[in-house]
N, C-alpha and C. Protein backbone atom coordinates (compact mmCIF):
# COMPACT_ATOMS: atom_id res chain seq x y z
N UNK A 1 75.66 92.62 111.51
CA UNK A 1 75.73 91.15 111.47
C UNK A 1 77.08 90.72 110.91
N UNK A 2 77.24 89.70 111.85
CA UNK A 2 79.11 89.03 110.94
C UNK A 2 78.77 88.14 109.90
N UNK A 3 79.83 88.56 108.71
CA UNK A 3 79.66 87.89 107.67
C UNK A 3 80.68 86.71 107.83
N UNK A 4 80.11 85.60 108.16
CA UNK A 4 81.06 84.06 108.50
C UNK A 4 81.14 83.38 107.11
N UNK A 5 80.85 83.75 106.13
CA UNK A 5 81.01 83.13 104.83
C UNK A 5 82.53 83.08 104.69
N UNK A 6 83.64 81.65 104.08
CA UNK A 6 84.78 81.61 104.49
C UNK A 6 85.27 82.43 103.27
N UNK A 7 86.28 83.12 103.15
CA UNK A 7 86.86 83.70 102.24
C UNK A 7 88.19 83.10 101.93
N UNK A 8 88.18 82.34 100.21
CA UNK A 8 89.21 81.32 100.00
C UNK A 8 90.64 82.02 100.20
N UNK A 9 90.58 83.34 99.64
CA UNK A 9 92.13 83.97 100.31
C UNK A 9 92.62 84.12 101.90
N UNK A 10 91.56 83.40 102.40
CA UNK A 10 92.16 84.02 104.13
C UNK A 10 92.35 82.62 104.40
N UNK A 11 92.26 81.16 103.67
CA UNK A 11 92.26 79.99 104.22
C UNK A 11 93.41 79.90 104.50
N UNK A 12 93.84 79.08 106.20
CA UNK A 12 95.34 78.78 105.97
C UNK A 12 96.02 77.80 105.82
N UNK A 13 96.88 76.55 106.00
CA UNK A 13 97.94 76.15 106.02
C UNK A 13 97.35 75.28 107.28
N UNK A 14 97.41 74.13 107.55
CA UNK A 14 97.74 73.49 109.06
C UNK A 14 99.35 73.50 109.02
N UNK A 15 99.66 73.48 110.48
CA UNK A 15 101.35 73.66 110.62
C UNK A 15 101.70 72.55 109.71
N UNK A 16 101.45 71.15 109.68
CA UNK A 16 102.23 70.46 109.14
C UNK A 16 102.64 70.49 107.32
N UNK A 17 101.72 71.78 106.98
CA UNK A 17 101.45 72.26 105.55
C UNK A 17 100.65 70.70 104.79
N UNK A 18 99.27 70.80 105.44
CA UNK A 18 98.58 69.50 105.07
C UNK A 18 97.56 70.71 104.48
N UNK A 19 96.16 69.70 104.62
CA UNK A 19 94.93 70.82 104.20
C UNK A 19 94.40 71.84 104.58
N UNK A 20 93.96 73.06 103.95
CA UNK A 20 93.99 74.72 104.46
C UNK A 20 93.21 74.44 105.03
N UNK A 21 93.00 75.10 106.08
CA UNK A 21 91.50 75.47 107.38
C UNK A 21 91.31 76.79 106.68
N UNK A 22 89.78 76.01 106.78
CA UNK A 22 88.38 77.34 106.18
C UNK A 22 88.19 77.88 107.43
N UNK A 23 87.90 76.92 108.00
CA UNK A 23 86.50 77.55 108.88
C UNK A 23 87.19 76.53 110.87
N UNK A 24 87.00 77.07 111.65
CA UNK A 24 87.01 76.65 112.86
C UNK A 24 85.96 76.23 113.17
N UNK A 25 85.62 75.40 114.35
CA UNK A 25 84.41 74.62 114.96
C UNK A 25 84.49 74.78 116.22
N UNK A 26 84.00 75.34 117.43
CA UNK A 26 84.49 75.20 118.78
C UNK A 26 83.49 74.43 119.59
N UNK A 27 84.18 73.46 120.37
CA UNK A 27 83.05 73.07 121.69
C UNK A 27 83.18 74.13 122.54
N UNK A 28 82.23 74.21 123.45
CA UNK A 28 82.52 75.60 124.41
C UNK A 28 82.53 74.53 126.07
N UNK A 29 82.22 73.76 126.92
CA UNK A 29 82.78 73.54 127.79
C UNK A 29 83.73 72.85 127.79
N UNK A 30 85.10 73.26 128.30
CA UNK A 30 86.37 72.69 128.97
C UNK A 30 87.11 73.01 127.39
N UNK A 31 86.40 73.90 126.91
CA UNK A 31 87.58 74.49 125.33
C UNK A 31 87.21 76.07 125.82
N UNK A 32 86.34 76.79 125.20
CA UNK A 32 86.23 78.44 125.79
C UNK A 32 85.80 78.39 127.36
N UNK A 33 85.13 77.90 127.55
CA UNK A 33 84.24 78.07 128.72
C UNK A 33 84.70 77.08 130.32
N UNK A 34 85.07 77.26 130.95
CA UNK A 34 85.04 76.91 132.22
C UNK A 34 83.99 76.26 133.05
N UNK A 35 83.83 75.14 133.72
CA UNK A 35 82.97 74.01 133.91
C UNK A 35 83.36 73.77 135.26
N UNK A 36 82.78 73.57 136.53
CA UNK A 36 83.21 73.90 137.37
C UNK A 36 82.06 73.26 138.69
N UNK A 37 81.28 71.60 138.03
CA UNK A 37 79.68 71.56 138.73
C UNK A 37 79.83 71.70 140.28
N UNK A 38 81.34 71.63 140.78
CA UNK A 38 80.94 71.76 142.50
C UNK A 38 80.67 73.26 142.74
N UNK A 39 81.01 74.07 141.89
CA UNK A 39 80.19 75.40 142.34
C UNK A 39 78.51 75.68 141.96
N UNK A 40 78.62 74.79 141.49
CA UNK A 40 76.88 74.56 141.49
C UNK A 40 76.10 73.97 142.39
N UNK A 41 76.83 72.67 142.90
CA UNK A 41 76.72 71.63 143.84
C UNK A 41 76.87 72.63 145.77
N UNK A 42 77.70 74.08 145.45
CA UNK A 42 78.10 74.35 146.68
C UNK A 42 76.65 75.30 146.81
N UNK A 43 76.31 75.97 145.23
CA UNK A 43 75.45 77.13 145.64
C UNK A 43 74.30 76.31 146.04
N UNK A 44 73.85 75.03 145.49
CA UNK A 44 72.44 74.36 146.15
C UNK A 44 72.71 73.96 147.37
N UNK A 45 73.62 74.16 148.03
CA UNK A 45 73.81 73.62 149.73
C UNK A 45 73.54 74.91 150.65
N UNK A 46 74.31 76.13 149.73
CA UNK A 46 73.87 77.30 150.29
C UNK A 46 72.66 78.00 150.49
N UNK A 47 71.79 77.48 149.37
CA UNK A 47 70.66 77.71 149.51
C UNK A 47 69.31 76.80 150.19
N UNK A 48 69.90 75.66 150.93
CA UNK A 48 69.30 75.14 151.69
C UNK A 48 68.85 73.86 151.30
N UNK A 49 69.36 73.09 150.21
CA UNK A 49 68.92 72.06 149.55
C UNK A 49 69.85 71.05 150.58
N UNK A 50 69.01 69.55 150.60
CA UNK A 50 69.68 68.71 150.90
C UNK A 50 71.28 68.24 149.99
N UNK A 51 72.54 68.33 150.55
CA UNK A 51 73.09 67.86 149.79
C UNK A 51 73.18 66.36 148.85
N UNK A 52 72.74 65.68 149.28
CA UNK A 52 72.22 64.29 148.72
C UNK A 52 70.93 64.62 147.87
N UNK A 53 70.51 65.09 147.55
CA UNK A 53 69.26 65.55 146.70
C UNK A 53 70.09 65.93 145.00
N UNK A 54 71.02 66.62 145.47
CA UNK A 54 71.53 67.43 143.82
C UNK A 54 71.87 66.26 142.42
N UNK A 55 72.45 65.38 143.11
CA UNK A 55 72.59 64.53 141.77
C UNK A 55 71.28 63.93 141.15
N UNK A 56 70.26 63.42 142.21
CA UNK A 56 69.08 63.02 141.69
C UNK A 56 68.05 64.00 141.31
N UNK A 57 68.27 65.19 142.15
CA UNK A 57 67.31 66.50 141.32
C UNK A 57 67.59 66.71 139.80
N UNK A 58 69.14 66.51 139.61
CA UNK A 58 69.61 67.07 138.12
C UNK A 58 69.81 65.99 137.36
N UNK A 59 70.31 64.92 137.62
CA UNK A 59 70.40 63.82 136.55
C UNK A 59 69.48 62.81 136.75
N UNK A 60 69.05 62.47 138.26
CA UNK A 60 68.46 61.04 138.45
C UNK A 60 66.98 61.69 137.34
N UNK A 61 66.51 62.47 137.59
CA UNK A 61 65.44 63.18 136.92
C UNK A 61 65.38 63.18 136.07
N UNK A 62 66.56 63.00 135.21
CA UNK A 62 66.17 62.96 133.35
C UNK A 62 66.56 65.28 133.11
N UNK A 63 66.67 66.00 134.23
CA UNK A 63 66.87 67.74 134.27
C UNK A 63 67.47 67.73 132.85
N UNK A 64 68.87 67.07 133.65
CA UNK A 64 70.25 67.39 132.63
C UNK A 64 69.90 67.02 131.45
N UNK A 65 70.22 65.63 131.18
CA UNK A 65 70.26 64.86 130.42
C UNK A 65 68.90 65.22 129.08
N UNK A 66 67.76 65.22 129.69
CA UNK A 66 66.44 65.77 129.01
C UNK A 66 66.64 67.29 128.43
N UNK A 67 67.75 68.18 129.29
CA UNK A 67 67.79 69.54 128.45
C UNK A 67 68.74 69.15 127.37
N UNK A 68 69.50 68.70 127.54
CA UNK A 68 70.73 68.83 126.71
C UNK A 68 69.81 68.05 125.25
N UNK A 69 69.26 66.93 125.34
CA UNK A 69 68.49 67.22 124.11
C UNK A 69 67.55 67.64 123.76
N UNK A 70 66.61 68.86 124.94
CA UNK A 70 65.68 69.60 123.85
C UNK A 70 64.54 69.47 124.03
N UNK A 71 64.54 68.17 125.31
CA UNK A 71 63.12 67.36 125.82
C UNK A 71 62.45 68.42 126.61
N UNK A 72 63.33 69.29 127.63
CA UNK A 72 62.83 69.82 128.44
C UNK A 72 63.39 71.61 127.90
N UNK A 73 62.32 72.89 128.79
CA UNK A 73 62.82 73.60 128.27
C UNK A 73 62.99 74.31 129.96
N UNK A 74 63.45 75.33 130.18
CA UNK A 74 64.21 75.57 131.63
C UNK A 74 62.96 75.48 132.29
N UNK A 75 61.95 76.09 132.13
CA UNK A 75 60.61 75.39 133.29
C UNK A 75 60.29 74.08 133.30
N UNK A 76 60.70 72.93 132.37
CA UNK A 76 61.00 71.65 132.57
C UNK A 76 61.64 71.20 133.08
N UNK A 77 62.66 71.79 133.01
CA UNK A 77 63.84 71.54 134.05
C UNK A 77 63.35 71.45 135.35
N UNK A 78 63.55 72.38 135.32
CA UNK A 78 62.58 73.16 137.00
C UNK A 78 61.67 72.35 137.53
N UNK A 79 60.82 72.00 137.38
CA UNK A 79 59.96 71.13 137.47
C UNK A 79 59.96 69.62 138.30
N UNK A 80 61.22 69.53 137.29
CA UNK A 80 61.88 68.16 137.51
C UNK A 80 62.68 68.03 138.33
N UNK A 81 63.65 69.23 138.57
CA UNK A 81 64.15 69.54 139.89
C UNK A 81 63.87 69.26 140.65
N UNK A 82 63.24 70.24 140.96
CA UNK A 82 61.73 70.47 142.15
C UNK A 82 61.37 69.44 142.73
N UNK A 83 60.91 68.52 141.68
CA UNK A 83 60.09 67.34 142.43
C UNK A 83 61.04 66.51 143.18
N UNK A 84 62.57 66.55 143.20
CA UNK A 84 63.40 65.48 143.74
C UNK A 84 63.96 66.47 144.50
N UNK A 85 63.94 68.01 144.82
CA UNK A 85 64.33 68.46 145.43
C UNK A 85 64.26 68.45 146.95
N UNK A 86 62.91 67.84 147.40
CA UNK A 86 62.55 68.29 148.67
C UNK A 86 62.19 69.39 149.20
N UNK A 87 61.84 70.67 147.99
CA UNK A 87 61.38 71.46 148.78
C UNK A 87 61.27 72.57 147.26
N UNK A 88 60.35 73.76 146.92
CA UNK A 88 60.04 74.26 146.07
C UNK A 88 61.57 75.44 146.02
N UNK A 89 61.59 75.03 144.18
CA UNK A 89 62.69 75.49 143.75
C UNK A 89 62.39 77.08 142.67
N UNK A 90 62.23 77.99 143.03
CA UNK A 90 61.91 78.97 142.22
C UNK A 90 62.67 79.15 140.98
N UNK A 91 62.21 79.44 139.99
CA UNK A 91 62.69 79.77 138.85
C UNK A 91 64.30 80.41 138.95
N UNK A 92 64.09 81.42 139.23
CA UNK A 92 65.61 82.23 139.84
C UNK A 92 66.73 81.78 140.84
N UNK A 93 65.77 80.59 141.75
CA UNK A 93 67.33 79.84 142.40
C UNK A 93 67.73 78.97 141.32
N UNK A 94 66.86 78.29 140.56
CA UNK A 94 67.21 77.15 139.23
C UNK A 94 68.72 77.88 138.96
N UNK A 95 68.16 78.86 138.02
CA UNK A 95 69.65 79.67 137.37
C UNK A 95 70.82 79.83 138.47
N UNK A 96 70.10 80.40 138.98
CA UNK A 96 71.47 80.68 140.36
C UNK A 96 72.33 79.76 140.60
N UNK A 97 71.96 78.76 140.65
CA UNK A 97 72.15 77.48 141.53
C UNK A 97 73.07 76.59 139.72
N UNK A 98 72.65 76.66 138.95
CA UNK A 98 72.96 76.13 137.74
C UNK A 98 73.87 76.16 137.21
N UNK A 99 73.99 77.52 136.85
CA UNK A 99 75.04 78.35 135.91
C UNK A 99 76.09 79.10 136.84
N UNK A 100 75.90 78.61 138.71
CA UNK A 100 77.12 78.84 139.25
C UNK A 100 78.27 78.31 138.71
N UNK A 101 78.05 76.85 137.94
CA UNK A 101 79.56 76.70 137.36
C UNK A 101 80.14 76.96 136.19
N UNK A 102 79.67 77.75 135.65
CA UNK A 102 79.70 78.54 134.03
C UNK A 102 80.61 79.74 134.63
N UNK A 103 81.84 79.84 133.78
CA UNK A 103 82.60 80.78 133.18
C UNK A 103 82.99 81.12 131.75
N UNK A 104 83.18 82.18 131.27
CA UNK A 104 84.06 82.10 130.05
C UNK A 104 85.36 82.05 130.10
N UNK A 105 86.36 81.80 129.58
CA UNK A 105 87.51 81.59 129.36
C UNK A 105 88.25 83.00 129.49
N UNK A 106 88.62 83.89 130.33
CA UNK A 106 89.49 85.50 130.16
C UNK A 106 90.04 85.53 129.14
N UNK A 107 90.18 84.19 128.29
CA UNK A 107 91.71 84.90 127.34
C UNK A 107 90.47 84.34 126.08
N UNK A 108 89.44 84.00 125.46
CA UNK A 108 88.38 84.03 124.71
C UNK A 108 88.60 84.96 123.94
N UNK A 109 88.51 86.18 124.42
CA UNK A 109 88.00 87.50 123.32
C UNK A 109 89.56 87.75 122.39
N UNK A 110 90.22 87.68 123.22
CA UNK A 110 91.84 87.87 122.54
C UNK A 110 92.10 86.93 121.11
N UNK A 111 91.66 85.38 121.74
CA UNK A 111 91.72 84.48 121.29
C UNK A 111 90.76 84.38 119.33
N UNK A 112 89.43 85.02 119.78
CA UNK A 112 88.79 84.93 118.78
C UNK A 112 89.20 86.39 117.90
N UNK A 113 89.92 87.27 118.32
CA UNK A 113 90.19 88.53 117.59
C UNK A 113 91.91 88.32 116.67
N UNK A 114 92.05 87.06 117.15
CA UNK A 114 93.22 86.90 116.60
C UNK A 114 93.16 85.53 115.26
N UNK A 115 92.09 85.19 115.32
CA UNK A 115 91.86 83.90 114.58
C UNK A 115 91.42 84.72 113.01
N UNK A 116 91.97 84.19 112.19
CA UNK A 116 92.22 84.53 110.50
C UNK A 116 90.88 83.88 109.63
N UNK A 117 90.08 82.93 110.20
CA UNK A 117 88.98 82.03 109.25
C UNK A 117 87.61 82.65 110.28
N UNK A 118 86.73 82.28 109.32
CA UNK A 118 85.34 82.13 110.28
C UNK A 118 85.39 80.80 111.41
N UNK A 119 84.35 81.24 112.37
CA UNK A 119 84.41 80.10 113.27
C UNK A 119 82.69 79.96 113.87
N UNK A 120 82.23 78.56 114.45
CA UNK A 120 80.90 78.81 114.64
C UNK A 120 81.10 77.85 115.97
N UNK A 121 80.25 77.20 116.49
CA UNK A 121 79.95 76.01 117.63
C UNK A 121 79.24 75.27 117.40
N UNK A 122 79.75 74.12 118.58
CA UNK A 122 78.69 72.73 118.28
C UNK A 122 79.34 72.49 119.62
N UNK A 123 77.80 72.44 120.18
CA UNK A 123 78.18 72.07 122.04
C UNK A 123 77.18 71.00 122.09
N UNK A 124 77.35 70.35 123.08
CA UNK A 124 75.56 69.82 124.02
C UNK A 124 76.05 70.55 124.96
N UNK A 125 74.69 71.13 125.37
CA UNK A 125 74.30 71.77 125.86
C UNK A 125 73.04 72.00 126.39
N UNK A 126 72.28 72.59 127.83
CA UNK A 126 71.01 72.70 128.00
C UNK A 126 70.31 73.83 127.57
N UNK A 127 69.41 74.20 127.65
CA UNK A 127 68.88 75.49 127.79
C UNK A 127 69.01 76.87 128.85
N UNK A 128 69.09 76.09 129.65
CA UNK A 128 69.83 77.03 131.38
C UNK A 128 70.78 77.78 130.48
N UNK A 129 72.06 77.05 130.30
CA UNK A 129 73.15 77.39 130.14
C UNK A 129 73.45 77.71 129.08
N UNK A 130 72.34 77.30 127.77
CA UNK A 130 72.53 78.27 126.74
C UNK A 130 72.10 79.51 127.01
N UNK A 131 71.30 79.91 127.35
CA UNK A 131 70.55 81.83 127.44
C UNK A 131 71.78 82.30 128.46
N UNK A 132 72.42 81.21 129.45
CA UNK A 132 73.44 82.22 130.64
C UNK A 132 74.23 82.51 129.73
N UNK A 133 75.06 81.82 129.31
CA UNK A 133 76.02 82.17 128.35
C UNK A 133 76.03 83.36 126.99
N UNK A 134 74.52 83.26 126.55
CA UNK A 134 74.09 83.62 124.94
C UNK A 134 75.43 83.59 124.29
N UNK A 135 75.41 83.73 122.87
CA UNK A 135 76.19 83.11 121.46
C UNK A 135 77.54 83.57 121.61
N UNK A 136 78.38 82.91 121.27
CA UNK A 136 79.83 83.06 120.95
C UNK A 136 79.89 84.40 120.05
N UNK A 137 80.30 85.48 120.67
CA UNK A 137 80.52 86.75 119.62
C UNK A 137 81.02 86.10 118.19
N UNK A 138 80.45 86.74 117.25
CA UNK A 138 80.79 86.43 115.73
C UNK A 138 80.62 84.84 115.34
N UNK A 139 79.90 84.06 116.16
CA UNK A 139 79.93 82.59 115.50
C UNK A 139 79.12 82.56 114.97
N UNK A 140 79.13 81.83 113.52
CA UNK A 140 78.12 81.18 112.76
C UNK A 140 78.54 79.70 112.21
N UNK A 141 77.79 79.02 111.73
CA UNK A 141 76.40 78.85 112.89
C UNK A 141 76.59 78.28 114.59
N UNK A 142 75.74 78.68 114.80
CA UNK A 142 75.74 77.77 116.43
C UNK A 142 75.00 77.11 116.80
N UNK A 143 75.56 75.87 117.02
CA UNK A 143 74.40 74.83 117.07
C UNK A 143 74.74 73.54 117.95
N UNK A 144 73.71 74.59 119.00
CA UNK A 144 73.13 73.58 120.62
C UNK A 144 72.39 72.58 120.36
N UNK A 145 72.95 71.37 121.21
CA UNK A 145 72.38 70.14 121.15
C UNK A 145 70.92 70.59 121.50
N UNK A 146 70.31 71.13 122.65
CA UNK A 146 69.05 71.10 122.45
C UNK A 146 68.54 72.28 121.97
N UNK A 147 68.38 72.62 120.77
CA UNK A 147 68.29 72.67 119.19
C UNK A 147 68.09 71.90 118.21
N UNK A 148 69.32 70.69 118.39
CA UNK A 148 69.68 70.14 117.32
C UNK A 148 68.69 68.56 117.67
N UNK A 149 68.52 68.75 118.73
CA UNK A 149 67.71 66.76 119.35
C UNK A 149 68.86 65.89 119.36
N UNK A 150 69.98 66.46 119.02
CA UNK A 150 71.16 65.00 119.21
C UNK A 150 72.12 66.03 119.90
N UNK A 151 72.97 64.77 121.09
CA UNK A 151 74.11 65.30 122.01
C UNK A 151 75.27 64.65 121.15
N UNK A 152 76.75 65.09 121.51
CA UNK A 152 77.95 64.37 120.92
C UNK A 152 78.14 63.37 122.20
N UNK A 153 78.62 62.46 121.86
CA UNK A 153 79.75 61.96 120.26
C UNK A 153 78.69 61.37 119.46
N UNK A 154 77.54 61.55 119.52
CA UNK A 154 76.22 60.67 118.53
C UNK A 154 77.44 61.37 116.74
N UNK A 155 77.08 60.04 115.55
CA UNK A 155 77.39 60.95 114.33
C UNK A 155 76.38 61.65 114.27
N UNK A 156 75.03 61.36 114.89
CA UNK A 156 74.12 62.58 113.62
C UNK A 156 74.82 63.90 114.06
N UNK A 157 74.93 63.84 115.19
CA UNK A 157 75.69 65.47 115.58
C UNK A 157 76.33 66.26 114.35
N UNK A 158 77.53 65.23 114.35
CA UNK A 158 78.54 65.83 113.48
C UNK A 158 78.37 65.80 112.41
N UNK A 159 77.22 64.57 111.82
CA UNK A 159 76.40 64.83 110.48
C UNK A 159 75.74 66.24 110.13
N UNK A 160 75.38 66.53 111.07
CA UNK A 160 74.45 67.88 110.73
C UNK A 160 75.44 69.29 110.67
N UNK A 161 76.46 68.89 111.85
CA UNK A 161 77.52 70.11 112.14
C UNK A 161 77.94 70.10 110.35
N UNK A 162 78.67 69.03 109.51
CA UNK A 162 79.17 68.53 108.38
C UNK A 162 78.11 69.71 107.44
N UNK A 163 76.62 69.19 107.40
CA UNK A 163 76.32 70.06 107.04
C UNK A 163 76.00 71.79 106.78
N UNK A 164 75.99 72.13 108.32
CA UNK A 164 75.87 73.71 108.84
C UNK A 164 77.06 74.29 108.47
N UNK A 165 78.16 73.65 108.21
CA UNK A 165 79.77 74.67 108.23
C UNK A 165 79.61 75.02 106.62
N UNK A 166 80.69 75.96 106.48
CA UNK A 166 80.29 76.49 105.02
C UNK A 166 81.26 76.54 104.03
N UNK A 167 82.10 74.84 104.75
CA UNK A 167 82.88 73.90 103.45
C UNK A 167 83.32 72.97 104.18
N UNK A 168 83.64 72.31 103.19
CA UNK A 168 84.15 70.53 103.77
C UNK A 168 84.94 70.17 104.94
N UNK A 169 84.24 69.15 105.58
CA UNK A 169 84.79 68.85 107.16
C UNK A 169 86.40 69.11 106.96
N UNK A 170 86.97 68.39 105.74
CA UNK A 170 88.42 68.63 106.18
C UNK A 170 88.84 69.86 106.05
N UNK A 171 88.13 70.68 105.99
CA UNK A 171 88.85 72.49 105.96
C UNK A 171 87.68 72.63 107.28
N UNK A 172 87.63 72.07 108.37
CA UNK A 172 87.62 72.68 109.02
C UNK A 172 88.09 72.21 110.58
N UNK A 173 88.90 72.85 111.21
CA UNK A 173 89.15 72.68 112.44
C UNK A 173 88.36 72.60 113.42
N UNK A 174 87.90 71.39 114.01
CA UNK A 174 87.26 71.39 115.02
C UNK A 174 88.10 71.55 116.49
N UNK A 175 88.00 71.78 117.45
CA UNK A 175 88.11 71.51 119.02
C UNK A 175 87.55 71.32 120.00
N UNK A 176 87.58 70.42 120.79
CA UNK A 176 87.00 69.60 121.99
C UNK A 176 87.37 69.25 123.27
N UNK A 177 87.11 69.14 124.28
CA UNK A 177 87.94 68.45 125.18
C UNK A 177 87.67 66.98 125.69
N UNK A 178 86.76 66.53 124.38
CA UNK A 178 86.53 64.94 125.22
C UNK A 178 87.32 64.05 123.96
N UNK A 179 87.79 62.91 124.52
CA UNK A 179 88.24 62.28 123.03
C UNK A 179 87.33 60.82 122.60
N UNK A 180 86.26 60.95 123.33
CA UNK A 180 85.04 60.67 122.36
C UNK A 180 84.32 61.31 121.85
N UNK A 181 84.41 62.95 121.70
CA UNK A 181 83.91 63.24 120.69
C UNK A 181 84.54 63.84 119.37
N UNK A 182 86.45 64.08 119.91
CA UNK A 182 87.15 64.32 118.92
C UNK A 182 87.22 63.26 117.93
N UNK A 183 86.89 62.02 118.05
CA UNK A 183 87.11 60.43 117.33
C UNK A 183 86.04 60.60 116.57
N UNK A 184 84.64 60.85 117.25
CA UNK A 184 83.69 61.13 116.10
C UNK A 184 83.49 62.20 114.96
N UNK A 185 84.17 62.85 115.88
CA UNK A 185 84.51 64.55 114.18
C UNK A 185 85.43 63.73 113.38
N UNK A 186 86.21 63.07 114.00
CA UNK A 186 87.35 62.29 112.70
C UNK A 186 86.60 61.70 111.98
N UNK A 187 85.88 60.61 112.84
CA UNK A 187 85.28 60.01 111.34
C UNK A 187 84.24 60.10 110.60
N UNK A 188 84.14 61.34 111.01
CA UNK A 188 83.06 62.30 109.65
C UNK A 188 83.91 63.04 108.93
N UNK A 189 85.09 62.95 109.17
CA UNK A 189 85.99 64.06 108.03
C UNK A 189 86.23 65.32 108.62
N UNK A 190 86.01 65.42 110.24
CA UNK A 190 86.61 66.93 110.51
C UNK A 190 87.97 66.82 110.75
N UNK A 191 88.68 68.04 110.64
CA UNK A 191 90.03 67.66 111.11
C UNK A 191 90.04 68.48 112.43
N UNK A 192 89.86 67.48 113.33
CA UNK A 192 89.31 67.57 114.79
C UNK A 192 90.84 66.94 115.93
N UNK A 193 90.76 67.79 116.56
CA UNK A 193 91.82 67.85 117.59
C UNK A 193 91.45 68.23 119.01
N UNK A 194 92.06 67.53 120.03
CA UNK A 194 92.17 67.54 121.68
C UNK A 194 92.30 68.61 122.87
N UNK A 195 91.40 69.23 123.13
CA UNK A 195 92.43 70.49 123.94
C UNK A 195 91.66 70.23 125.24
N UNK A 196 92.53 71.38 126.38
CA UNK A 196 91.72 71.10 127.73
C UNK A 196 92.17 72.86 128.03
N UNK A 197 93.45 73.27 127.48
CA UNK A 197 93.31 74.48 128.39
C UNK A 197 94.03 75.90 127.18
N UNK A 198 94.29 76.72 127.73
CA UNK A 198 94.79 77.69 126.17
C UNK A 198 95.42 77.43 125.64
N UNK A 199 96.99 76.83 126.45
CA UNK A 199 98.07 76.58 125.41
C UNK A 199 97.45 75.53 124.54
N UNK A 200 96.86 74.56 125.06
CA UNK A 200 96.28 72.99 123.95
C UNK A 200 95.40 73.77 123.11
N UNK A 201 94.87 75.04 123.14
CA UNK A 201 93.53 75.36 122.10
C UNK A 201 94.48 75.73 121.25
N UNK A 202 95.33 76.92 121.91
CA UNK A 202 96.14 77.49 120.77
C UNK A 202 97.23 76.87 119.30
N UNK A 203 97.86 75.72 120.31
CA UNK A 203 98.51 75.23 119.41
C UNK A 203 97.71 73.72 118.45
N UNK A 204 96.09 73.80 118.68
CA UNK A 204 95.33 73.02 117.82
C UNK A 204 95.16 73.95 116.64
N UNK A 205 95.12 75.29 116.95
CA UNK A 205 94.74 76.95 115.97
C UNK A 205 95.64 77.34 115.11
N UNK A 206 96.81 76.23 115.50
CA UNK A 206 98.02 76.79 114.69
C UNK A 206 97.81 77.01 113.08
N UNK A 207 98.34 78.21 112.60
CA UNK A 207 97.76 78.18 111.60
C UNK A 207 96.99 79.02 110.62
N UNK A 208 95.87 78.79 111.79
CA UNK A 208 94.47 79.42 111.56
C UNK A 208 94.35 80.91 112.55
N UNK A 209 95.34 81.32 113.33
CA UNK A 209 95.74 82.37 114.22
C UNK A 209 96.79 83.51 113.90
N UNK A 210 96.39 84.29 114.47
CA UNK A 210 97.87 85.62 114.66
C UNK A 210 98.31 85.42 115.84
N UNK A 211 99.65 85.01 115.63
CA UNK A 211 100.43 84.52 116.45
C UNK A 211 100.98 86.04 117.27
């Protein structure tokens, strides 16, 4: 088991020599992870779904939106699919069809073997795509919106994240790629920053990395 407890000698420096980063925070789509819904959108055409069906199978339905907080669990999903699908959706096309647009990031593992602090997550997220994915090697804690009953940019999110990290928002670096939800880590006290692709993660890490 990884010991994510922060260790005050490994804290570092933000470049601008402001307050040390303890601890990192990562969102995982469009920061580690790769997001990509027309390959999801292509595999339900391939598999015989009406194309006009997919947005109302997954969102008009409450799918998405209901996993990501927790309402539904992947046979809920399913379900709900299903019924706007036009035609019976088996468990195994669900995933197929789902988590076609899920990648990890190639340069991830490099990325986290080079980082100097503990680091954990705070995504929304569904259930599908939490088990495709399973946990960020070495993160603690990790904590999926449906888990948690709240999606970002809500504060309770980052209220609770505030609480789960294992020291004060401003020692810890968050990253995101939306900037409504980087605005809400600010004003809970994270010191939360913008990224979309490696170079933007990396030089938010500054710092907190082996360069």
């Amino acid at each position: 088991m990884v010991d994510n407890t922060p260790d005050p000698s490994s804290a570092t420096e933000t470049p601008s020599g402001g307050s040390e980063v303890e601890f990192v925070l990562f969102d995982l789509g469009g920061v580690l992870v790769d997001v990509d819904e027309e390959l999801s959108r292509a595999r339900w055409v391939e598999l015989g779904y009406p194309a006009d069906r997919y947005e109302p199978a997954f969102y008009h339905s409450h799918a998405k939106p209901g996993g990501d907080l927790g309402d539904h669990s992947p046979e809920g999903m399913r379900r709900l699919v299903e019924a706007l699908a036009g035609s019976p959706v088996p468990p195994e096309a669900l995933i197929d069809i789902w988590t076609a647009q899920l990648a990890w990031r190639p340069w991830v593992r490099d990325l986290l073997g080079r980082l100097q602090v503990p680091y954990g997550v705070l995504s929304t997220i569904d259930p599908i795509h939490a088990a495709a994915l399973g946990p960020l090697p070495g993160a603690s804690p990790i904590l999926y919106s449906c888990e948690m009953g709240v999606v970002k940019p809500s504060r309770a999110a980052f209220l609770m994240a505030a609480e789960a990290c294992p020291c004060a928002p401003a020692r810890v670096r968050y990253v995101d790629d939306r900037s409504e939800n980087v605005a809400a880590a600010l004003a809970v006290g994270f010191d939360a920053h913008l990224v979309s692709d490696q170079e933007s993660v990396e030089a938010a890490l500054r710092g907190a990395l082996v360069l």
